[in-house]
Every structure is written in C-alpha cells, then in structure tokens.
N, C-alpha and C. Protein backbone atom coordinates (compact mmCIF):
# COMPACT_ATOMS: atom_id res chain seq x y z
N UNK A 1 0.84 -1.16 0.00
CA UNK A 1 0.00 0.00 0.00
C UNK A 1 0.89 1.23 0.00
N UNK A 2 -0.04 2.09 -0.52
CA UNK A 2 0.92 3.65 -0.49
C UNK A 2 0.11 4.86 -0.62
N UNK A 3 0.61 5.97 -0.27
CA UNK A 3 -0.51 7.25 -0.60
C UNK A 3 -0.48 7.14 -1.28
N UNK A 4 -1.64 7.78 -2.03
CA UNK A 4 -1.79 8.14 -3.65
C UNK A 4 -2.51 9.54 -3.95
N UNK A 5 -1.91 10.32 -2.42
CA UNK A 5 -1.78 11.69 -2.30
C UNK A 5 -1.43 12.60 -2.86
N UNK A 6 -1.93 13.91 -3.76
CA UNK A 6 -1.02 14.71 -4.38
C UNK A 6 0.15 15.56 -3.61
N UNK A 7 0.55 15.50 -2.55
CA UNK A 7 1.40 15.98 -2.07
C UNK A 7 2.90 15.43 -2.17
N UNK A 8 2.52 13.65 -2.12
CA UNK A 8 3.03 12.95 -2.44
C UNK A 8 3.49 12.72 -4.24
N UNK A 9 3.74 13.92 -4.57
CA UNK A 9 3.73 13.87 -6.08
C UNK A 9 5.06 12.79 -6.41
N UNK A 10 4.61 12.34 -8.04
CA UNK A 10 5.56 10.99 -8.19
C UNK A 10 5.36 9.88 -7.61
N UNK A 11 4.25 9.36 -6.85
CA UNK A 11 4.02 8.33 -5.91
C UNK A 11 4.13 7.10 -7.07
N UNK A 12 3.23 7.58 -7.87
CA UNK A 12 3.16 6.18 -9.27
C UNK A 12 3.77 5.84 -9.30
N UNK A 13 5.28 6.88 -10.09
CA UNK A 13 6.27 6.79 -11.25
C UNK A 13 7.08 5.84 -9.97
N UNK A 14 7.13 6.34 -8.79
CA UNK A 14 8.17 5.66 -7.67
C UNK A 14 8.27 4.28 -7.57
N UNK A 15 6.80 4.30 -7.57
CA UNK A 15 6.35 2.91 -6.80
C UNK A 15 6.32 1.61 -8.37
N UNK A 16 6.32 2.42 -9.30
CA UNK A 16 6.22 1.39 -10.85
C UNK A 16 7.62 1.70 -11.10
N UNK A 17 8.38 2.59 -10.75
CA UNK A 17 10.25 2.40 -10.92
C UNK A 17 11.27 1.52 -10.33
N UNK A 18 10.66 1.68 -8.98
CA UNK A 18 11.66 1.54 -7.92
C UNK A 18 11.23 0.30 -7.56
N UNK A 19 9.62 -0.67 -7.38
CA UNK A 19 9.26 -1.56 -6.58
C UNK A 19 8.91 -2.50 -7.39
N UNK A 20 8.13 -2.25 -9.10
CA UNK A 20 7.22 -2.73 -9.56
C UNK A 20 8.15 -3.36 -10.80
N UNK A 21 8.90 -2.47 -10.86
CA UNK A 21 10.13 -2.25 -12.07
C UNK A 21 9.19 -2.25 -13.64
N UNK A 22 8.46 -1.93 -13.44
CA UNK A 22 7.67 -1.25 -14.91
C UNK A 22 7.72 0.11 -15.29
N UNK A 23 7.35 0.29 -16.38
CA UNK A 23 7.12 1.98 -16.85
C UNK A 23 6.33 2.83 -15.88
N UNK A 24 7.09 3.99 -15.67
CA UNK A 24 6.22 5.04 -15.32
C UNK A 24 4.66 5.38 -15.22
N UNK A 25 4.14 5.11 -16.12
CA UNK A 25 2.84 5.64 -15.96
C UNK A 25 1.72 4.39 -16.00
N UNK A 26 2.27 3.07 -15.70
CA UNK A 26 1.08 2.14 -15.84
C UNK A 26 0.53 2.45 -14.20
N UNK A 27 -0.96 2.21 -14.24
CA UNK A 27 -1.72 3.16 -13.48
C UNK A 27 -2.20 2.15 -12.10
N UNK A 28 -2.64 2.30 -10.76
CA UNK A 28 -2.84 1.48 -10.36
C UNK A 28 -4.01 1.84 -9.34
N UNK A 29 -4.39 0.73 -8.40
CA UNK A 29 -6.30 0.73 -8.09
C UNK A 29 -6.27 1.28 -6.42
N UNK A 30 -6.92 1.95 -6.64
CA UNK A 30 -7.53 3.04 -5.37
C UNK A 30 -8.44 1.80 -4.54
N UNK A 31 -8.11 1.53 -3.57
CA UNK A 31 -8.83 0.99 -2.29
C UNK A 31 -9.42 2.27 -1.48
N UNK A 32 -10.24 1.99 -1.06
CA UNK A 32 -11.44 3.18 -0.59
C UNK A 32 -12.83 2.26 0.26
N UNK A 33 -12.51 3.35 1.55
CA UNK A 33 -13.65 2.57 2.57
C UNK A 33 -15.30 2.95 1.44
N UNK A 34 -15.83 1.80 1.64
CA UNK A 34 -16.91 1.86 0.62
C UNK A 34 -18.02 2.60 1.08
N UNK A 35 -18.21 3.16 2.74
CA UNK A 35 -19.20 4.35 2.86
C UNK A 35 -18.51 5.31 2.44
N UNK A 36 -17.32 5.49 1.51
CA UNK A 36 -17.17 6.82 1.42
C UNK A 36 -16.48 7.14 -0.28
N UNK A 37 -16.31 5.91 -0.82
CA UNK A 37 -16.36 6.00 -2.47
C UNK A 37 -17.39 6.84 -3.13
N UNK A 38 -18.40 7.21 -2.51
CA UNK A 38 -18.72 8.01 -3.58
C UNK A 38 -18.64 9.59 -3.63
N UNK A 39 -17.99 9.95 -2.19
CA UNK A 39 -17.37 10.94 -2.65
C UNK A 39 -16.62 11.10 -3.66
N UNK A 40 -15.69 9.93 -3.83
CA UNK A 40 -14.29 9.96 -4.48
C UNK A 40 -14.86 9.58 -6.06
N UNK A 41 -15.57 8.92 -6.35
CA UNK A 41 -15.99 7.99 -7.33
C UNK A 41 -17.42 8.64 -7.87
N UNK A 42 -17.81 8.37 -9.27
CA UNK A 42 -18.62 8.82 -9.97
C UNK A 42 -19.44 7.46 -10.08
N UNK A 43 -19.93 7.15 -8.70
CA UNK A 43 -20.87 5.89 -8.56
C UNK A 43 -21.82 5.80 -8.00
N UNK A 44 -22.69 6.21 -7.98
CA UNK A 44 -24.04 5.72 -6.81
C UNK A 44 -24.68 4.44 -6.35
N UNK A 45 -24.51 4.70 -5.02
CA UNK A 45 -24.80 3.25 -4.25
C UNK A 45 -23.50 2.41 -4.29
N UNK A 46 -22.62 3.35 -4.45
CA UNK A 46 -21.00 2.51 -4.88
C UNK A 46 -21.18 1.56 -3.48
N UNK A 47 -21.24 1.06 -2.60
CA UNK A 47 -21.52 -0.17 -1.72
C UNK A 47 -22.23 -1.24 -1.88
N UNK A 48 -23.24 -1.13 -2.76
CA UNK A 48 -24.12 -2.02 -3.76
C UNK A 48 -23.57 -2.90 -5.20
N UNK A 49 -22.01 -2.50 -5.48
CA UNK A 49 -21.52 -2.81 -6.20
C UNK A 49 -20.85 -3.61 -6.44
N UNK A 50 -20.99 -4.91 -5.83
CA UNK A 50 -19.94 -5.99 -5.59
C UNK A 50 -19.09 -6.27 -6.25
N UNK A 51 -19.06 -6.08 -7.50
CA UNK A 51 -17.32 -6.36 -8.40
C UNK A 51 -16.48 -5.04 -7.37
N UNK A 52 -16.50 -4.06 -7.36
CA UNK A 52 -16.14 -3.20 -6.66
C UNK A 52 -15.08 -3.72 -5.89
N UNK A 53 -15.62 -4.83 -5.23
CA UNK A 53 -15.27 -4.87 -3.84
C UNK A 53 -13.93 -6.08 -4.07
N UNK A 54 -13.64 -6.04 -5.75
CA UNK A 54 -13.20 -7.26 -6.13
C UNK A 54 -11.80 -6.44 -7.23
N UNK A 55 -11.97 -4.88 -7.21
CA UNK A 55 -11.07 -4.32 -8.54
C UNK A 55 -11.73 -5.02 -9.79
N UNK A 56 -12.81 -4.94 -9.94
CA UNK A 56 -13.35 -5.71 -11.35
C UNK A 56 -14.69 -4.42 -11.57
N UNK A 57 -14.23 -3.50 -11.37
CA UNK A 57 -15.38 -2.12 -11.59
C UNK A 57 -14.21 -0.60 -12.17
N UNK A 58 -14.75 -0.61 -13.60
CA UNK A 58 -13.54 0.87 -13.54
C UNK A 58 -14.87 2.25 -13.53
N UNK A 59 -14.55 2.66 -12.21
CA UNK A 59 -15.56 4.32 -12.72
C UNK A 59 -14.58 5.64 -12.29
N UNK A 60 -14.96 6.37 -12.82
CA UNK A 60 -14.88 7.94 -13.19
C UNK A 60 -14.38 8.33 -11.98
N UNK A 61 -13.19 8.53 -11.84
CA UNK A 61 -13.32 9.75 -10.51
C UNK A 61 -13.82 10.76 -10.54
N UNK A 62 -14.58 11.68 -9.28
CA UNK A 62 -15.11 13.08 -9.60
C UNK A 62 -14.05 13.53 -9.75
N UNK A 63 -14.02 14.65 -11.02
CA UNK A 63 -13.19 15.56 -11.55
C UNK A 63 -12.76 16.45 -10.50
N UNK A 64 -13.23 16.78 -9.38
CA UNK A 64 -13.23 17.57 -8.43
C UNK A 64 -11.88 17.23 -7.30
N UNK A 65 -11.96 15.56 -7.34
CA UNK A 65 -10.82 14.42 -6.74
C UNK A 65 -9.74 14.13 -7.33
N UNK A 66 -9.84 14.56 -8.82
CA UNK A 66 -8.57 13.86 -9.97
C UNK A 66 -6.93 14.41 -9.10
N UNK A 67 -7.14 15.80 -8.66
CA UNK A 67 -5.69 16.04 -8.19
C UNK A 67 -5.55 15.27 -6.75
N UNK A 68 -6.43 15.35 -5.76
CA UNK A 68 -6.26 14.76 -4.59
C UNK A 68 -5.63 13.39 -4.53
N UNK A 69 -6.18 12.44 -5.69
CA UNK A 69 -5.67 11.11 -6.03
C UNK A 69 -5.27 11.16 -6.55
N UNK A 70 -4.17 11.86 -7.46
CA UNK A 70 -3.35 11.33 -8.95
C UNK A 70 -2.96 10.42 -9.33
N UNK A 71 -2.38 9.52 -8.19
CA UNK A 71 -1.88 8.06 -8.43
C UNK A 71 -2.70 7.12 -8.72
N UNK A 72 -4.06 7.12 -8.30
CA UNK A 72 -4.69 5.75 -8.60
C UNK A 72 -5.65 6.46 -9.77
N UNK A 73 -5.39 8.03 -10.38
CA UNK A 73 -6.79 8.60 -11.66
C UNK A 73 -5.83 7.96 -12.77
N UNK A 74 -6.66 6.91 -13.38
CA UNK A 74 -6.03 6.64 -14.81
C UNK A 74 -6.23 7.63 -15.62
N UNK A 75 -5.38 7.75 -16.80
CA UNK A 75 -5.35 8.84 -17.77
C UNK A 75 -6.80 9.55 -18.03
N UNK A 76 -7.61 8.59 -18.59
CA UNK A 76 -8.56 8.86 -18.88
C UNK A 76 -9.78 9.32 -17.66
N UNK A 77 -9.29 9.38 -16.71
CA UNK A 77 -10.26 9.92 -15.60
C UNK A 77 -10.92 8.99 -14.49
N UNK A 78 -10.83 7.85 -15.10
CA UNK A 78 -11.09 6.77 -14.10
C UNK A 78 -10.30 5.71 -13.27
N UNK A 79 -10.70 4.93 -12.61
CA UNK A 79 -9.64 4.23 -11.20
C UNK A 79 -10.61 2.61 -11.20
N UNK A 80 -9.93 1.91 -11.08
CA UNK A 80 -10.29 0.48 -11.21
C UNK A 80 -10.59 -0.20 -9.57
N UNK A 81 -11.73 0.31 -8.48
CA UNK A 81 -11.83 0.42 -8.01
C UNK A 81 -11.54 -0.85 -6.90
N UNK A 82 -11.09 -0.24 -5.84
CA UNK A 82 -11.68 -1.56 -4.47
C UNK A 82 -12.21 -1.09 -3.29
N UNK A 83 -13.89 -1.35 -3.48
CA UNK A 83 -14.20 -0.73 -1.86
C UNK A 83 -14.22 -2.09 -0.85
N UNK A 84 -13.80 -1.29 0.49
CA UNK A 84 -13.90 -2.24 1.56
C UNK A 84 -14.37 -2.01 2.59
N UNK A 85 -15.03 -3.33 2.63
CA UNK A 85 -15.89 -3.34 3.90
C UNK A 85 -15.02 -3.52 5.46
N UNK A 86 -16.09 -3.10 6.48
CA UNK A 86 -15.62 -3.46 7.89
C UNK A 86 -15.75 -4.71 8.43
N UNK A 87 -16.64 -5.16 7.47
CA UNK A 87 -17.53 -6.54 7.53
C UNK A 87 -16.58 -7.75 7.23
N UNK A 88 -16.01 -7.41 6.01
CA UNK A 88 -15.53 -8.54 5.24
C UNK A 88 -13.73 -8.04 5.62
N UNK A 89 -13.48 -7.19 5.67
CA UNK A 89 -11.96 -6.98 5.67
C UNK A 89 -11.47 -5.82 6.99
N UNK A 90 -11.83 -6.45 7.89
CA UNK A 90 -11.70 -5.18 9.41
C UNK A 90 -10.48 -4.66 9.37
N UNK A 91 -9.45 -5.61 9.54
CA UNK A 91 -7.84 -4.94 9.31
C UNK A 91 -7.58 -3.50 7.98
N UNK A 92 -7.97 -4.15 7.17
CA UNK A 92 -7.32 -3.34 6.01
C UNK A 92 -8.19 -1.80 6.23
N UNK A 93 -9.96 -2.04 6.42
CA UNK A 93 -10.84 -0.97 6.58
C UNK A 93 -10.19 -0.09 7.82
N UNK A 94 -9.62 -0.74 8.68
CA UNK A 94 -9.47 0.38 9.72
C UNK A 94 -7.86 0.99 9.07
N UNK A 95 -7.42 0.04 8.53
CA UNK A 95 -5.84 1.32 8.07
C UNK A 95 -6.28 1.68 6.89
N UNK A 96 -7.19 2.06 6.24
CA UNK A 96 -7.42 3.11 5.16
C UNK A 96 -8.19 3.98 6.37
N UNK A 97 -9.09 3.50 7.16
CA UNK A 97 -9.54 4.51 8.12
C UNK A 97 -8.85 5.53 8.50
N UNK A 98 -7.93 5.15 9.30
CA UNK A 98 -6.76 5.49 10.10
C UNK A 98 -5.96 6.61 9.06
N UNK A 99 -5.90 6.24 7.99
CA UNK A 99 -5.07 7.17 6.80
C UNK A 99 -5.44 7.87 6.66
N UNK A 100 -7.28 7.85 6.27
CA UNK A 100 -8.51 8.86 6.56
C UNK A 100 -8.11 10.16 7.46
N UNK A 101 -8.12 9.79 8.63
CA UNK A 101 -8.32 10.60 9.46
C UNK A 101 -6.68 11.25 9.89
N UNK A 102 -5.45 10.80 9.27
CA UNK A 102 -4.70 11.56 9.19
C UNK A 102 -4.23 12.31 8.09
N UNK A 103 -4.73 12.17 6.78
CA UNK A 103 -4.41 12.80 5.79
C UNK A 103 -5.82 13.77 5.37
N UNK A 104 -6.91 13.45 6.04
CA UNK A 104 -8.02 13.75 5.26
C UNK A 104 -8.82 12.79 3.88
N UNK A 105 -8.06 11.98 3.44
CA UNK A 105 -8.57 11.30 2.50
C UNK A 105 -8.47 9.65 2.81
N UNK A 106 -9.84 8.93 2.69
CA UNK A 106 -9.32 7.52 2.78
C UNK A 106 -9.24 7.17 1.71
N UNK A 107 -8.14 6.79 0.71
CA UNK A 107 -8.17 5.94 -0.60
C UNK A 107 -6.34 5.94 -0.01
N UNK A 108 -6.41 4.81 -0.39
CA UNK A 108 -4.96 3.99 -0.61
C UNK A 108 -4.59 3.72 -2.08
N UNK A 109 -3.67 3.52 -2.12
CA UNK A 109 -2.61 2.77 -3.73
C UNK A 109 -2.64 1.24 -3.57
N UNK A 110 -3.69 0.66 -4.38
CA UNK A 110 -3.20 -0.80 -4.08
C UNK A 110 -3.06 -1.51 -5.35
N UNK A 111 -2.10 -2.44 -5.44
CA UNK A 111 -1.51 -3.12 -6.32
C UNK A 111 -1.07 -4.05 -6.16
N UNK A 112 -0.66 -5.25 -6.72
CA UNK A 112 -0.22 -6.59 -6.40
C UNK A 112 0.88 -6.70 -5.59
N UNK A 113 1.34 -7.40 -5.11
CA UNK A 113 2.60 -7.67 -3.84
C UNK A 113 3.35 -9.06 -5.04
N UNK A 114 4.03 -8.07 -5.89
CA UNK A 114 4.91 -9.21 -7.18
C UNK A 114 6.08 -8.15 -7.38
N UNK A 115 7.16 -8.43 -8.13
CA UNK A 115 7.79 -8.17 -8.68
C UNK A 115 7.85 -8.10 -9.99
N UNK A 116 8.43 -7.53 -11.36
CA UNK A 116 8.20 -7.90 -12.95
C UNK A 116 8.45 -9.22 -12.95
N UNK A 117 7.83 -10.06 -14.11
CA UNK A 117 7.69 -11.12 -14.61
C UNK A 117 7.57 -12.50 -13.39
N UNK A 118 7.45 -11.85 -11.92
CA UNK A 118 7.14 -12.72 -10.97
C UNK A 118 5.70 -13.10 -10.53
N UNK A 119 5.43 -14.35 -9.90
CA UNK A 119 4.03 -14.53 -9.47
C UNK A 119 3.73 -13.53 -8.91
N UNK A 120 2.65 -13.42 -7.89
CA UNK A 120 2.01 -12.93 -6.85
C UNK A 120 2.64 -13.60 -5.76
N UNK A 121 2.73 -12.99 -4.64
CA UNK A 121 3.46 -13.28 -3.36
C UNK A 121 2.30 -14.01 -2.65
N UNK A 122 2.70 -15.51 -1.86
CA UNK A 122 1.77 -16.46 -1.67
C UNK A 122 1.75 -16.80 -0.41
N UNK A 123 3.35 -16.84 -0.01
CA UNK A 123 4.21 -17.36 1.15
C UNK A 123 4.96 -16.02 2.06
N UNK A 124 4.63 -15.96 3.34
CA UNK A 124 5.91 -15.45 3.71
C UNK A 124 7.36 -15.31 3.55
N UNK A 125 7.45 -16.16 3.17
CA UNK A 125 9.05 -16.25 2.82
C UNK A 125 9.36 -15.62 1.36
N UNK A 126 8.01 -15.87 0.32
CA UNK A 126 7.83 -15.04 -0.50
C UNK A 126 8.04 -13.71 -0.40
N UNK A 127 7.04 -13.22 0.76
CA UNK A 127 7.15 -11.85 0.73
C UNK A 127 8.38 -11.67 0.91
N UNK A 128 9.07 -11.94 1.64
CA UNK A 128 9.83 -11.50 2.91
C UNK A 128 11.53 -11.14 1.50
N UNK A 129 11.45 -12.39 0.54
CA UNK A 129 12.26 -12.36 -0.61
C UNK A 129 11.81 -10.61 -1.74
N UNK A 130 10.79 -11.04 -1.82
CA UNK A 130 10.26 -9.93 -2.75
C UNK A 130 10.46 -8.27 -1.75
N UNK A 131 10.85 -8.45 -0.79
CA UNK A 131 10.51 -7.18 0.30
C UNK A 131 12.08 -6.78 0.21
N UNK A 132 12.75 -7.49 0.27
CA UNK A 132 15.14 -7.68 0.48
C UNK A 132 15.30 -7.46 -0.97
N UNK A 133 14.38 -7.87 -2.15
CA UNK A 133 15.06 -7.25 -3.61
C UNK A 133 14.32 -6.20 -4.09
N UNK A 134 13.38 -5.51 -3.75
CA UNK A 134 12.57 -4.09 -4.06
C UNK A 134 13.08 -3.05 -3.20
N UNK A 135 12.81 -2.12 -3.32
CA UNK A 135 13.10 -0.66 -2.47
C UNK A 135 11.94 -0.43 -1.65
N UNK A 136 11.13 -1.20 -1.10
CA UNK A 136 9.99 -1.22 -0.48
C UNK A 136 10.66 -0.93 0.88
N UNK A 137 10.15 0.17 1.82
CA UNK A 137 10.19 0.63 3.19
C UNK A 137 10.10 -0.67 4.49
N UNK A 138 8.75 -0.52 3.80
CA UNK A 138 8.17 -1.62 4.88
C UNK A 138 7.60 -2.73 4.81
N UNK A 139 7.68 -3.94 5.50
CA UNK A 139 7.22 -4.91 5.26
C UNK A 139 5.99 -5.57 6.39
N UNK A 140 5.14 -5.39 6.51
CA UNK A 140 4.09 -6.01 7.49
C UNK A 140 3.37 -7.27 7.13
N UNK A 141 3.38 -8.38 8.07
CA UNK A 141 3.00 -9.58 7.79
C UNK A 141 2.20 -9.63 8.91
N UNK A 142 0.68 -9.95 9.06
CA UNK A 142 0.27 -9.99 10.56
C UNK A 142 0.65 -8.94 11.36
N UNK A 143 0.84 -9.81 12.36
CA UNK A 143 1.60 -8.51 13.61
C UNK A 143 3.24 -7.91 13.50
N UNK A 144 3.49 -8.56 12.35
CA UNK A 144 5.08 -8.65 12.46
C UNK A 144 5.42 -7.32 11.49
N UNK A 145 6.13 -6.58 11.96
CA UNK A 145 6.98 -4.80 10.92
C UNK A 145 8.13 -5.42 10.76
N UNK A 146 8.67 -5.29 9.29
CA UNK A 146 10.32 -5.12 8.64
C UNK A 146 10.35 -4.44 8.76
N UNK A 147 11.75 -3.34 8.94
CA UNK A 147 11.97 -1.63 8.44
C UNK A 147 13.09 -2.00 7.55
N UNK A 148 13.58 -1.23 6.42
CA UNK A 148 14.61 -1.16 5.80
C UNK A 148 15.48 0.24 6.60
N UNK A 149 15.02 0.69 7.13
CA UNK A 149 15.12 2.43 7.28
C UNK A 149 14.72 2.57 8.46
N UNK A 150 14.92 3.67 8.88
CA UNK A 150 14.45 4.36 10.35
C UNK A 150 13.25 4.87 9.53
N UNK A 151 11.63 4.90 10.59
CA UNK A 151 10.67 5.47 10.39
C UNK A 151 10.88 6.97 10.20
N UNK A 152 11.50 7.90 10.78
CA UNK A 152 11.77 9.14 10.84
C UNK A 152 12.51 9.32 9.61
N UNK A 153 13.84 8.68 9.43
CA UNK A 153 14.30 9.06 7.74
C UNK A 153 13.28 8.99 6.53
N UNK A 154 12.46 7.77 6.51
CA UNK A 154 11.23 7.97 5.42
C UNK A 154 10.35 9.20 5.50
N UNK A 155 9.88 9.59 6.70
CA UNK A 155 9.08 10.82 6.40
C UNK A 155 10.16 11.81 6.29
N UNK A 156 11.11 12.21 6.51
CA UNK A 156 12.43 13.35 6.34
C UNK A 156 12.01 13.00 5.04
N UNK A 157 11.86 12.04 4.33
CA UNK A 157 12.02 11.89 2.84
C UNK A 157 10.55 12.56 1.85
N UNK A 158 9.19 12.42 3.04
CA UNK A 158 8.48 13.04 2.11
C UNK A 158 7.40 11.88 1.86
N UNK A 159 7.84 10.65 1.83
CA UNK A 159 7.05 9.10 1.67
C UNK A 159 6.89 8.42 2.73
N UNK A 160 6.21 7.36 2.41
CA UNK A 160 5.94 6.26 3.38
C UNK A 160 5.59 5.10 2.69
N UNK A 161 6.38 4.17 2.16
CA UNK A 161 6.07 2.90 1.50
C UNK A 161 5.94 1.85 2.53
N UNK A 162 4.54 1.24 2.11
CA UNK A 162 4.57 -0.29 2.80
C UNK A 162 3.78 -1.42 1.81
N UNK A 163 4.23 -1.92 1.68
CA UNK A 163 3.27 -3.26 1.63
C UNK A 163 2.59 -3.94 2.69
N UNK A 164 1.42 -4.64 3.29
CA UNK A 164 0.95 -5.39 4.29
C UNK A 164 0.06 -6.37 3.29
N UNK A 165 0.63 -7.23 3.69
CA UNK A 165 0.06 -8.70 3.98
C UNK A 165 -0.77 -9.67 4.72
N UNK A 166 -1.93 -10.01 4.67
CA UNK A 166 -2.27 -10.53 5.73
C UNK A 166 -2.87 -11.61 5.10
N UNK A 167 -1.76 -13.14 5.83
CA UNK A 167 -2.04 -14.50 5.87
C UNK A 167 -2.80 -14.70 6.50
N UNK A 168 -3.91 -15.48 5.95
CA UNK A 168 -5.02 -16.14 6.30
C UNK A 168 -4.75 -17.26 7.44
C-alpha cells in the first residue's frame, strides 16, 4: 500500500520504478472505505456494487478528486476500483480509516505484492524475498513490521512505503 496523495507527487512513477520495475505511468487501483467512495468515485450506491469490492469495476473519478488522487486517476479519468468493507476486511478498513483521518482522504494505492515477470506473493518467505530485492520501506506480515530504514528518515524523505500482507 501507499498514498496516492497529491502531495506525495511521483508516488506512481516511484512505486512502478523503484518496486514494480515497470514503466512510469502504468496506473494502479484506489482501495477506498466503501461508505465513502462516492465521494471519491462517480458511482451511486458505490456499496451495492460488488465487483467493486473485487477491482473488477472501472468508474470515473469526480473531476473535483482527480488532483487529490493522482496516483490511482487513470489517464482517462477513471480508477479500477476496491471498496472495503468493515464486515468482510476489518484490518485493512481500519488502516485506510486510520489514513482517513490523518491525511483527510481515505483511498490507498493498491496493487499486487509481485515483482516484474514474478508470481504474486503467496508465502511469507515469498514476501519476505520480494521485500530484500525491491526498495519497499516496509514490510508487514500480521503482527510482524520489517523496516529497511528508520521510520523518521522515510518521512524526512516526504514518503511512506509499505506493503501489508495478511495471511489467512
């Protein structure tokens, strides 16, 4: 996960350079607590929308949001959505919460936990490999934090990269 804050300008290009090792501008999916996508989103009843809740829904961001999110507005104006419930996903809903209420905006950067031309991360030990060859900050598995870095040097820096994981 990552902001996908405009303050945070370059969050994309960073996170598809440095982590993803793809081009610059391939675009990636806004997670968003689902009572509150439709601020962000050009959807009504966006909680009624169950692909939604799956990244299998692309809608419109309000034009009003395009700068607030830059990272997850695809070119064309829209974001390939994931809303989440408290119901179905309590962990993840309360840290977009939590992001909420310290940035002002709940939408996160979410994207696969892979490397180029690698699977999807399955295993801990997976991650934990994919976490020691990316430039990724942080690593959260369950209860467990990696740091690459002192917490204080990353924000001196302006970012905050993490990935979190959570094994079933």
């Amino acid at each position: 996960m990552a902001s996908c804050l405009r303050r945070q300008t370059g969050m994309k290009a960073l996170v598809n350079t440095k982590i993803k090792f793809r081009e610059p501008y391939r675009p990636f999916a806004p997670s968003v607590l689902a009572e509150r996508a439709e601020e962000y989103f050009d959807l009504p009843d966006a909680a009624q929308h169950d692909p939604a809740r799956f990244m299998l829904l692309v809608a419109p961001v309000r034009p009003e949001k395009r700068e607030t999110i830059p990272a997850v507005t695809h070119v064309d104006g829209t974001g390939r959505l994931q809303t989440v419930f408290p119901q179905t996903n309590p962990r993840y809903h309360r840290l977009i919460e939590q992001f909420g209420q310290a940035t002002g905006v709940p939408v996160l950067m979410n994207t696969s936990f892979n490397l180029r031309g690698e699977p999807i991360v399955t295993t801990p030990h997976n991650a934990y490999s994919t976490f020691a060859r990316s430039e990724l900050d942080l690593l959260v598995m369950g209860e467990y934090l990696t740091k690459k870095e002192e917490e204080e040097t990353m924000w001196r820096r302006g970012f905050l990269l993490a990935i979190v994981l959570w094994m079933g």
